[in-house]
Protein backbone atom coordinates (compact mmCIF):
# COMPACT_ATOMS: atom_id res chain seq x y z
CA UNK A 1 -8.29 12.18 -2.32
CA UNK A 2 -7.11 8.70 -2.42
CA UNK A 3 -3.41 8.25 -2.64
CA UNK A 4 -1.82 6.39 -5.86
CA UNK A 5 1.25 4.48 -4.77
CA UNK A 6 3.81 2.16 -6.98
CA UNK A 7 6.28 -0.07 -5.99
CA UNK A 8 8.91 -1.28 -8.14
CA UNK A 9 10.29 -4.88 -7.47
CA UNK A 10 13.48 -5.90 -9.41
CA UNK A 11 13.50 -9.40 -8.48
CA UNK A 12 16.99 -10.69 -7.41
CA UNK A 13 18.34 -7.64 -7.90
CA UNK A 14 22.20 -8.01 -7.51
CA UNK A 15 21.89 -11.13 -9.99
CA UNK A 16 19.78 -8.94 -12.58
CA UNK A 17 21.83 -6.31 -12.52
CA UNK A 18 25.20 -8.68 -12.92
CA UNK A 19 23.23 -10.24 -15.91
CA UNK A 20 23.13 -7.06 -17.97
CA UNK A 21 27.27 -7.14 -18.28
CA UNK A 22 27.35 -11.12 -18.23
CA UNK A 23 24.60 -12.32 -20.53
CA UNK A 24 25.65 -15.73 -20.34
CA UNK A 25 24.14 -16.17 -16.46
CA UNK A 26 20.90 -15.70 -17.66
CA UNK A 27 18.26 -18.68 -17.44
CA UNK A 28 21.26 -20.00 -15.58
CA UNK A 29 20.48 -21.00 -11.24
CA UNK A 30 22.82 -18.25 -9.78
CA UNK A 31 23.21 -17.30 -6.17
CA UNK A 32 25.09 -14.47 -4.56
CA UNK A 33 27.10 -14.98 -1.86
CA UNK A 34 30.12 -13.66 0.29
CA UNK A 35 32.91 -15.97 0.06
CA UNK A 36 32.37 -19.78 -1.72
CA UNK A 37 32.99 -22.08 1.71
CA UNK A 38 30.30 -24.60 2.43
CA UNK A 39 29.25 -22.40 5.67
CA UNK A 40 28.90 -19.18 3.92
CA UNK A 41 25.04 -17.84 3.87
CA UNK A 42 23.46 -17.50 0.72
CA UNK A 43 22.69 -13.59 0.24
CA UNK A 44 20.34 -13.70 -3.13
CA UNK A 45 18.87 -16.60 -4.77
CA UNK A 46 17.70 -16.39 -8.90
CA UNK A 47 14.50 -18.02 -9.83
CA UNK A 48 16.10 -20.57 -11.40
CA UNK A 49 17.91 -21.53 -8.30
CA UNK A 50 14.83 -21.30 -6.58
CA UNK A 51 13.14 -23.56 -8.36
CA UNK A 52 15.22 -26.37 -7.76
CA UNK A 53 14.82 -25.55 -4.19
CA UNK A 54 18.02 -23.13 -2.86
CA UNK A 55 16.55 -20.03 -0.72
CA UNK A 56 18.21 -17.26 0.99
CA UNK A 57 19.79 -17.93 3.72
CA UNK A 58 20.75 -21.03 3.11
CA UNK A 59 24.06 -22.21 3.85
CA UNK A 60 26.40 -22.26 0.12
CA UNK A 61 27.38 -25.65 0.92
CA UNK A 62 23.22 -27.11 1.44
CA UNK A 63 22.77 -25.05 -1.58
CA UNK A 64 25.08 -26.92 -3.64
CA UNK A 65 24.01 -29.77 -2.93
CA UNK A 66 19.96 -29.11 -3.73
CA UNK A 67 21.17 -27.85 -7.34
CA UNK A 68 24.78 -29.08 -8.18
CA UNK A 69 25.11 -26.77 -11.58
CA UNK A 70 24.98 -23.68 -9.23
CA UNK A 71 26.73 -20.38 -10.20
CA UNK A 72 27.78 -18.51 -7.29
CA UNK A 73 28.75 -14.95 -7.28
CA UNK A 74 30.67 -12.51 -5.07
CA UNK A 75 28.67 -8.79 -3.96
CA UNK A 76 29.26 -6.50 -6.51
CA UNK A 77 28.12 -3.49 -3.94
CA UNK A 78 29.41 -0.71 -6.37
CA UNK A 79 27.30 -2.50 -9.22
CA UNK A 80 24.29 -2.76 -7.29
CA UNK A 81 24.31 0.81 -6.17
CA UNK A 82 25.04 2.75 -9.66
CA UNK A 83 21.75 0.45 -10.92
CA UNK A 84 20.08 1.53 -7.55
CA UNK A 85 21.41 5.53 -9.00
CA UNK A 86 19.49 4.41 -12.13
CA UNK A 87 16.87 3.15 -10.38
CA UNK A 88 16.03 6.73 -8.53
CA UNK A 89 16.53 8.79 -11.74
CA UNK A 90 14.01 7.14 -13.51
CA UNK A 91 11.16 7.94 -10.38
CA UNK A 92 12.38 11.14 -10.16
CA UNK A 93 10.95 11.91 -13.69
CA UNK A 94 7.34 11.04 -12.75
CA UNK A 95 7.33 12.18 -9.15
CA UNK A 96 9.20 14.18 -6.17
CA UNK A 97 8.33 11.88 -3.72
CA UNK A 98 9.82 8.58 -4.26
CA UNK A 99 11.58 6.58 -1.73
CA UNK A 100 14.63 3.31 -1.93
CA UNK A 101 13.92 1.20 1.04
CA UNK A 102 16.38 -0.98 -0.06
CA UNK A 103 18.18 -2.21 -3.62
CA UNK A 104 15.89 -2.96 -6.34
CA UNK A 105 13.09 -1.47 -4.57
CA UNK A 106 11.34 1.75 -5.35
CA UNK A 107 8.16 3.85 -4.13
CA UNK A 108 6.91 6.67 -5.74
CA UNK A 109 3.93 8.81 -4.49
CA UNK A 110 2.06 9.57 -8.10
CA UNK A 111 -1.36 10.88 -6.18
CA UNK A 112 -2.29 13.74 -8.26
CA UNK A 113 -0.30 13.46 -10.92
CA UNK A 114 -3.23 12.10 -13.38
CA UNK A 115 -3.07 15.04 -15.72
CA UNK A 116 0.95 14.35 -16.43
CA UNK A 117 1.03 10.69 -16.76
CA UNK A 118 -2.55 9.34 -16.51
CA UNK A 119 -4.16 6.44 -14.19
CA UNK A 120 -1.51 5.04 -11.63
CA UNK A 121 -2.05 2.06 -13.51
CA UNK A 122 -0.87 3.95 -16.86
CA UNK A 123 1.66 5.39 -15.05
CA UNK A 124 3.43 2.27 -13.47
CA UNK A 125 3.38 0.86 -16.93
CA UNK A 126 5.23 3.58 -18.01
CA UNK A 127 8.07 3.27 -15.52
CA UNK A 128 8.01 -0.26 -15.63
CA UNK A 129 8.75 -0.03 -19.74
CA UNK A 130 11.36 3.12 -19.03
CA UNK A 131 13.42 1.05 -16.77
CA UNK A 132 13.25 -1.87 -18.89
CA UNK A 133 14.22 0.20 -21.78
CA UNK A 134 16.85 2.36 -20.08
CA UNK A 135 18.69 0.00 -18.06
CA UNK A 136 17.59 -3.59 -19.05
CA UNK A 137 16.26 -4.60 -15.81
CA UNK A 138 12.40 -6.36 -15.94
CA UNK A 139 10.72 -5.74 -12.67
CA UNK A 140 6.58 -6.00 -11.19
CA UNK A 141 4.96 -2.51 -10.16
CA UNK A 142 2.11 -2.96 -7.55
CA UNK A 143 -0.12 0.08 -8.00
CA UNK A 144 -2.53 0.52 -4.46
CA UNK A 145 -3.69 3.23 -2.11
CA UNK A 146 -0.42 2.78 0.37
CA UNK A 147 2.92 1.40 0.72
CA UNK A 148 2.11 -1.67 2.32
CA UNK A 149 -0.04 -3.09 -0.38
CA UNK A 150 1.84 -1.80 -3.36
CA UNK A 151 4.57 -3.45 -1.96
CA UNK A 152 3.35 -7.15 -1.38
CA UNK A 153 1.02 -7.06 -4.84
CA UNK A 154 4.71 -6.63 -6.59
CA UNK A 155 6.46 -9.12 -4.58
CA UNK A 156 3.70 -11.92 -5.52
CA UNK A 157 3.06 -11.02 -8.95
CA UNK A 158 4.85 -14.22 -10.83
CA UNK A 159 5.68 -12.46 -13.96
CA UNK A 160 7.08 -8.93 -14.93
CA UNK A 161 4.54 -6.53 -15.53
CA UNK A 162 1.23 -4.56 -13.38
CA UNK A 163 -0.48 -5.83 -10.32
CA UNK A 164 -3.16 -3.27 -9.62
CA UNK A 165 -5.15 -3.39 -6.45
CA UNK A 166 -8.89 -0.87 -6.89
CA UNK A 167 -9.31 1.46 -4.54
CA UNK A 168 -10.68 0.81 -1.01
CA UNK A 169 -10.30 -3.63 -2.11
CA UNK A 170 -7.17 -3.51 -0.21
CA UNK A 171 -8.57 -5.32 2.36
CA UNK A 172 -9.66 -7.78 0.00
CA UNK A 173 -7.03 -8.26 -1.75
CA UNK A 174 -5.19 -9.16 1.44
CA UNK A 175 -7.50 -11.52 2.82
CA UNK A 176 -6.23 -14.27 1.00
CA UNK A 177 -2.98 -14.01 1.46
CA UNK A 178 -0.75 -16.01 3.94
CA UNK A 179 -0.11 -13.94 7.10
CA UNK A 180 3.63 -13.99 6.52
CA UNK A 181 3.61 -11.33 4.16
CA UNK A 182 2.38 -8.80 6.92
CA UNK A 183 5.08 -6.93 7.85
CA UNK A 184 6.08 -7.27 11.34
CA UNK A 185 5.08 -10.98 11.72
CA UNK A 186 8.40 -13.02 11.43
CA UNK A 187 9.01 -16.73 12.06
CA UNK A 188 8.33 -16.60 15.78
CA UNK A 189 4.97 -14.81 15.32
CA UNK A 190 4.17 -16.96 12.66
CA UNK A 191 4.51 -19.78 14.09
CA UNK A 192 2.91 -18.24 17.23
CA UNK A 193 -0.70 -17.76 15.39
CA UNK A 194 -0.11 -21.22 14.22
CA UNK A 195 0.29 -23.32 17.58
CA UNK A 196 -2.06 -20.84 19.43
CA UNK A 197 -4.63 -20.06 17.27
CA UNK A 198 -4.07 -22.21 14.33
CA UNK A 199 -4.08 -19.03 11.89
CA UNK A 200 -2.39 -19.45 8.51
CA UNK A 201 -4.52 -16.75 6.80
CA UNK A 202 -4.40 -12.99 6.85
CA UNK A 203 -8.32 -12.87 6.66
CA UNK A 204 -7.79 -14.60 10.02
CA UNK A 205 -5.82 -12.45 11.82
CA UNK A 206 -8.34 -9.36 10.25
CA UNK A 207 -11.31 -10.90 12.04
CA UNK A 208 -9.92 -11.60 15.46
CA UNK A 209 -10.98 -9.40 18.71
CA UNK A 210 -9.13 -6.89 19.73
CA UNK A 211 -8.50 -8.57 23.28
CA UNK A 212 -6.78 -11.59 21.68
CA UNK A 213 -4.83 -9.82 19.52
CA UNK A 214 -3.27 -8.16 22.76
CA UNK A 215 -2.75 -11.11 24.42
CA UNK A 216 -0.35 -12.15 21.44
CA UNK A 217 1.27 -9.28 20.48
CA UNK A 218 0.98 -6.44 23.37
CA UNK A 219 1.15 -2.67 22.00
CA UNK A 220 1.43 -3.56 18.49
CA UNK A 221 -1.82 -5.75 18.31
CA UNK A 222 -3.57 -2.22 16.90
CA UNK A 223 -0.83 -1.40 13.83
CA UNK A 224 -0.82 -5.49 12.90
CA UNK A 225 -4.61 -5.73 13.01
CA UNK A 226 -4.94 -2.33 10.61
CA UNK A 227 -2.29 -4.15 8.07
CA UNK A 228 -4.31 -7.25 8.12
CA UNK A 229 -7.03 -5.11 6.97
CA UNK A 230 -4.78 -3.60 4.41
CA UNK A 231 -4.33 0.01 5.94
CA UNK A 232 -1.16 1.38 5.71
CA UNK A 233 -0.94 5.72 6.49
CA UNK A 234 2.87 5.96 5.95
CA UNK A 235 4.35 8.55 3.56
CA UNK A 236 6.65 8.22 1.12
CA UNK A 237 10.12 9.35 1.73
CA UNK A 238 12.14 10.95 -0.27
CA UNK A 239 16.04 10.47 -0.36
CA UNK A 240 17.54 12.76 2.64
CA UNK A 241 20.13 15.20 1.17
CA UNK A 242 21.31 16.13 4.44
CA UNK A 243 25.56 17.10 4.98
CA UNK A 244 26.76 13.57 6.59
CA UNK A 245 30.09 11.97 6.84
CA UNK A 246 29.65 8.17 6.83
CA UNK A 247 31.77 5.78 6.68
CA UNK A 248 31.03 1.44 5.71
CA UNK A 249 33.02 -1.57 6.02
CA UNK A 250 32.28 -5.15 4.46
CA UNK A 251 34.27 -7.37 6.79
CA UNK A 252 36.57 -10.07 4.83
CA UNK A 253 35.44 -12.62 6.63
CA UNK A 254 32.23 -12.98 9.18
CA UNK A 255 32.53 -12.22 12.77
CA UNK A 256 31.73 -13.29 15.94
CA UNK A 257 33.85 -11.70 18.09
CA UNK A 258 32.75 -8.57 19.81
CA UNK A 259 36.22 -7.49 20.07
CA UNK A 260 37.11 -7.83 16.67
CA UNK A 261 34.08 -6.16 15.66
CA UNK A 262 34.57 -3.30 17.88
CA UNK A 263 38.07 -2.78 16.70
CA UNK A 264 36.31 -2.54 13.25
CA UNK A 265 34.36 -0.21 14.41
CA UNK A 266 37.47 2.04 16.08
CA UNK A 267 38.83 2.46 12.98
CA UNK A 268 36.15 3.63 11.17
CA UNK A 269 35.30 6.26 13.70
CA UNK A 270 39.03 7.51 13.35
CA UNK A 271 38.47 8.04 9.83
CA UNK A 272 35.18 10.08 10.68
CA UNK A 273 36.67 11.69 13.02
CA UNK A 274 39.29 12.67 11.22
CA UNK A 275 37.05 14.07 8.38
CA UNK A 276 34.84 15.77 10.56
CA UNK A 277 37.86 17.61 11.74
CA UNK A 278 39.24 18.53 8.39
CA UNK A 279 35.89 20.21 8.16
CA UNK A 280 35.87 21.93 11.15
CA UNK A 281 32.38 20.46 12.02
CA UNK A 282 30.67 18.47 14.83
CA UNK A 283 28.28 15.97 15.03
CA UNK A 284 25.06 16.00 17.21
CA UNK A 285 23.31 12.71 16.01
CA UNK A 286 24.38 10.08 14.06
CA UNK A 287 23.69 6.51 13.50
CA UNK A 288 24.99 2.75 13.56
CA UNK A 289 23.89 0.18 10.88
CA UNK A 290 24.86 -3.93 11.03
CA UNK A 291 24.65 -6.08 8.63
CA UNK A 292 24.50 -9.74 9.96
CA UNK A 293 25.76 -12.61 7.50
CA UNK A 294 21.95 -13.32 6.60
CA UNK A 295 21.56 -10.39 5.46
CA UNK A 296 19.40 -8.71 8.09
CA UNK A 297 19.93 -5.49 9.32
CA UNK A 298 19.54 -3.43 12.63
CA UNK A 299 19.80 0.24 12.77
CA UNK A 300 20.27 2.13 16.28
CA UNK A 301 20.69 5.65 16.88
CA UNK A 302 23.24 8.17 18.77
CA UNK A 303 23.37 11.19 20.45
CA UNK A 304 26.94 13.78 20.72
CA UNK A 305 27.69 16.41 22.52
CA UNK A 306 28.28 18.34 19.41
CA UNK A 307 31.54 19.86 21.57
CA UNK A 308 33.83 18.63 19.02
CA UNK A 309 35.00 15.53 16.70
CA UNK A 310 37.17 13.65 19.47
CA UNK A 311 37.46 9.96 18.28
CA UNK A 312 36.83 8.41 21.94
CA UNK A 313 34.19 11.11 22.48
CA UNK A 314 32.46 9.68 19.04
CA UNK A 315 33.54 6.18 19.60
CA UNK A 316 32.08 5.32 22.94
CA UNK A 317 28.07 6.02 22.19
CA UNK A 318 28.57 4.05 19.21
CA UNK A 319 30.27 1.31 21.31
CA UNK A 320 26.70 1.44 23.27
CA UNK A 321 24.65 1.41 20.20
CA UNK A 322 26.61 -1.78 18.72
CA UNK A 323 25.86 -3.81 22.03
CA UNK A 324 22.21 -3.26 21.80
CA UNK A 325 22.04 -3.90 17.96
CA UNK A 326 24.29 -7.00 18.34
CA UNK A 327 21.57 -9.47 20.20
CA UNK A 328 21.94 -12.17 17.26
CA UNK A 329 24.03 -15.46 17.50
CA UNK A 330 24.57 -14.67 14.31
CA UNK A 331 28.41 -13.87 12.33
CA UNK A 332 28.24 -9.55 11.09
CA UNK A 333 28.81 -9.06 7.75
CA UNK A 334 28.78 -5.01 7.24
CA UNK A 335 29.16 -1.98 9.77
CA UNK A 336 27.79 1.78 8.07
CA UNK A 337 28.56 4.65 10.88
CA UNK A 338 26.83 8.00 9.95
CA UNK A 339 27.82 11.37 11.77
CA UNK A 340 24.70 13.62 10.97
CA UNK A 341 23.60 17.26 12.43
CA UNK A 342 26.80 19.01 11.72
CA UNK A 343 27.72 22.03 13.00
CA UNK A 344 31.03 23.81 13.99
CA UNK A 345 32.00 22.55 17.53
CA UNK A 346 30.47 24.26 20.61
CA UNK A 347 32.00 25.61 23.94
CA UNK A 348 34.57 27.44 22.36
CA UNK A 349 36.40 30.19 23.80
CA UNK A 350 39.80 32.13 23.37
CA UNK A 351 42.27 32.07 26.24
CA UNK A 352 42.71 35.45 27.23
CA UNK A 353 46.00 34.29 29.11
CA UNK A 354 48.67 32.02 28.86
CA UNK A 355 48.65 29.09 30.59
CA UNK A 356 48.74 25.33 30.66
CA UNK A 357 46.61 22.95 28.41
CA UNK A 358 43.91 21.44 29.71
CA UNK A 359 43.37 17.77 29.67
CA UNK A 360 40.84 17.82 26.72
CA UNK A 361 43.01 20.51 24.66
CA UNK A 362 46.37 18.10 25.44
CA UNK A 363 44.15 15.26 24.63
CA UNK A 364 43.23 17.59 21.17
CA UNK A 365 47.22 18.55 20.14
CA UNK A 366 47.80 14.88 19.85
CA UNK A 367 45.07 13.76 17.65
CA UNK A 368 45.72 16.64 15.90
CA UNK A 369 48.86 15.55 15.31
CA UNK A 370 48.32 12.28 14.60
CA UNK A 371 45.94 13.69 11.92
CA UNK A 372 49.06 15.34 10.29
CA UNK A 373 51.28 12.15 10.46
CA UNK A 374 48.18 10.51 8.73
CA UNK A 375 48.16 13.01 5.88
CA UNK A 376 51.42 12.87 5.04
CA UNK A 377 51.80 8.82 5.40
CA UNK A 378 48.73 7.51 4.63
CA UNK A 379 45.83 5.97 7.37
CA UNK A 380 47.64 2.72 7.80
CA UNK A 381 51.07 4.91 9.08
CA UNK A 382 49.86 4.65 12.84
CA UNK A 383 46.97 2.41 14.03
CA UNK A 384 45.25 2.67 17.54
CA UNK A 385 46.14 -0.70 19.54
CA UNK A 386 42.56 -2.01 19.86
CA UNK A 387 42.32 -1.78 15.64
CA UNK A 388 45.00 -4.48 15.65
CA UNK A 389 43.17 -7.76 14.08
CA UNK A 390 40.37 -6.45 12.93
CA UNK A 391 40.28 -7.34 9.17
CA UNK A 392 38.05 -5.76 6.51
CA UNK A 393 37.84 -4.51 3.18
């Protein structure tokens, strides 16, 4: 059976969804951005504003000076995430298996759902007039046979509405196209097929040999030849529900320095830590996200030892983690820490006798105490020496 997959593109999302309580921006050039200093990166650009030439990225001051009756506007994360909410309830009503890659973006798996709600085509004009209805927000669903597809025939559909690729015309659909939208080929690859080869076209890159597509890009010269042909096997995710303490941090201004950042990141494993605790849990996995001031992201993984919720036993793989996701010479913006795999703490055993403290259980009676101090006086009542300076919010 040939899978039916939509994606739902809300175009600009955070400036959509700040339209619906301040009608006034609309047909307005808006831009979102942290902060309004000329140096600040532009984080979401309207089509208005793109029109007269501002794109993300962007520095605020450039931007200002391409269109002069700019609007700028501060994240309004809690905003964009109860529309995201919105966002998921709607899929959930036509499918189980839908999946938020990121704001204002939405797959849902409908393959086999033809006697509920009809053609996938039917069906994405359904959602796309719920969600319109529901929660004001006018978005493009690309209908297609896998994620990939569905996903770029929303993103270049000019206008709200349907962009339906037929089965097995994926391919040709994506002949056309410019080979930027192929996921995985950024600016240096890009630019790569252009000096080298003088490729500009994804029906290009589809109809070159196998050996010179390893001589440019090595062990992924398979997966970006199959995408230029418009194959794309991955599932749809659905939301994970599993128990995890996290815990995020927008910075209040963008950083540089590594030991700022890190002190950042101290604190916010305290706090974990000390949840975890309250819980009586451990983690075994868990999982550092930054946010760099252009809005890109990098996500690495950790291992525990699952022995207990220590914060310099957490803290140091996540120290690892944030020196190989921070390779950028570029300021971070956000920092999301996620403990995941809980479980109560391993290793333990009664004492039978009397007798000193150990080290680690010494090491334990003070944190523990420090947890109580914290309780009674609030987080900020004793701070860890290395925490000192680092700002956020």
């Amino acid at each position: 059976m040939n899978r039916s997959i939509l994606h739902i593109h809300i175009p600009a999302f955070a400036i959509a969804v700040e339209r619906l309580v301040r009608p006034e921006l609309r047909s307005r050039p808006v831009v979102v951005a942290w902060g309004r200093t000329g140096r600040t990166s532009v984080l979401c650009v309207s089509a208005e504003a793109r029109r007269e030439g501002v794109a993300r990225g962007m520095p605020l001051g450039r931007a200002r000076d391409v269109c002069p009756g700019l609007t700028v506007l501060l994240p309004n994360p809690a905003g964009t995430e109860r529309a995201g909410r919105l966002l998921g309830g709607v899929a959930a009503r036509y499918t189980p298996l839908w999946e938020p890659p990121r704001p204002g973006h939405v797959y849902l798996d409908v393959t086999g759902t033809a006697r509920l709600w009809g053609r996938a085509k039917d069906t994405a004009e359904r959602v796309r007039r719920e969600i319109l209805d529901r929660i004001g927000l006018a978005g493009t669903v690309g209908v297609a046979g896998n994620k990939m597809v569905s996903s770029i025939a929303s993103r270049i559909h000019p206008v709200p509405g349907i962009r339906d690729v037929d089965p097995g015309r994926e391919g040709v659909f994506m002949a056309p196209l410019r080979v930027g939208v192929l996921p995985g080929i950024g600016p240096v690859r890009k630019r790569l097929l252009l000096e080298e080869l003088g490729i500009t076209r994804v029906r290009e890159v589809a109809a070159l040999e196998s050996a010179d597509l390893r001589l440019l890009f090595g062990r992924q010269a398979w997966v970006l030849h199959q995408r230029a042909l418009g194959v794309d096997p991955t599932p749809v995710y659905p939301p994970r529900r599993r128990p995890a303490v996290e815990e995020e941090v927008t910075l209040s201004e963008e950083e540089n320095d590594d030991a700022r950042i890190l002190g950042v990141l101290y604190g916010m494993v305290e706090q974990g830590a000390c949840r975890l605790r309250e819980r009586d849990l451990a983690p075994r996995k868990g999982s550092l996200l930054v946010r760099y001031a252009d809005q890109r992201e990098v996500l690495r993984g950790v291992t525990f030892s699952g022995a207990g919720a220590w914060d310099a036993d957490l803290y140091a793989p996540l120290e690892q983690a944030f020196r190989r996701a921070y390779t950028r010479r570029v300021r971070v913006r956000f920092l999301r820490v996620a403990f995941t795999d809980l479980a109560p703490p391993t290793g333990r055993q009664l004492a039978l006798f009397v007798a000193e403290p150990s080290p680690g259980e010494a090491q334990g009676e003070v944190i523990r105490a420090l947890d109580r101090i914290r309780a009674r006086h609030g987080n900020g009542a004793i701070q860890c020496g290395r925490t000192f300076g680092a700002k956020a919010h």
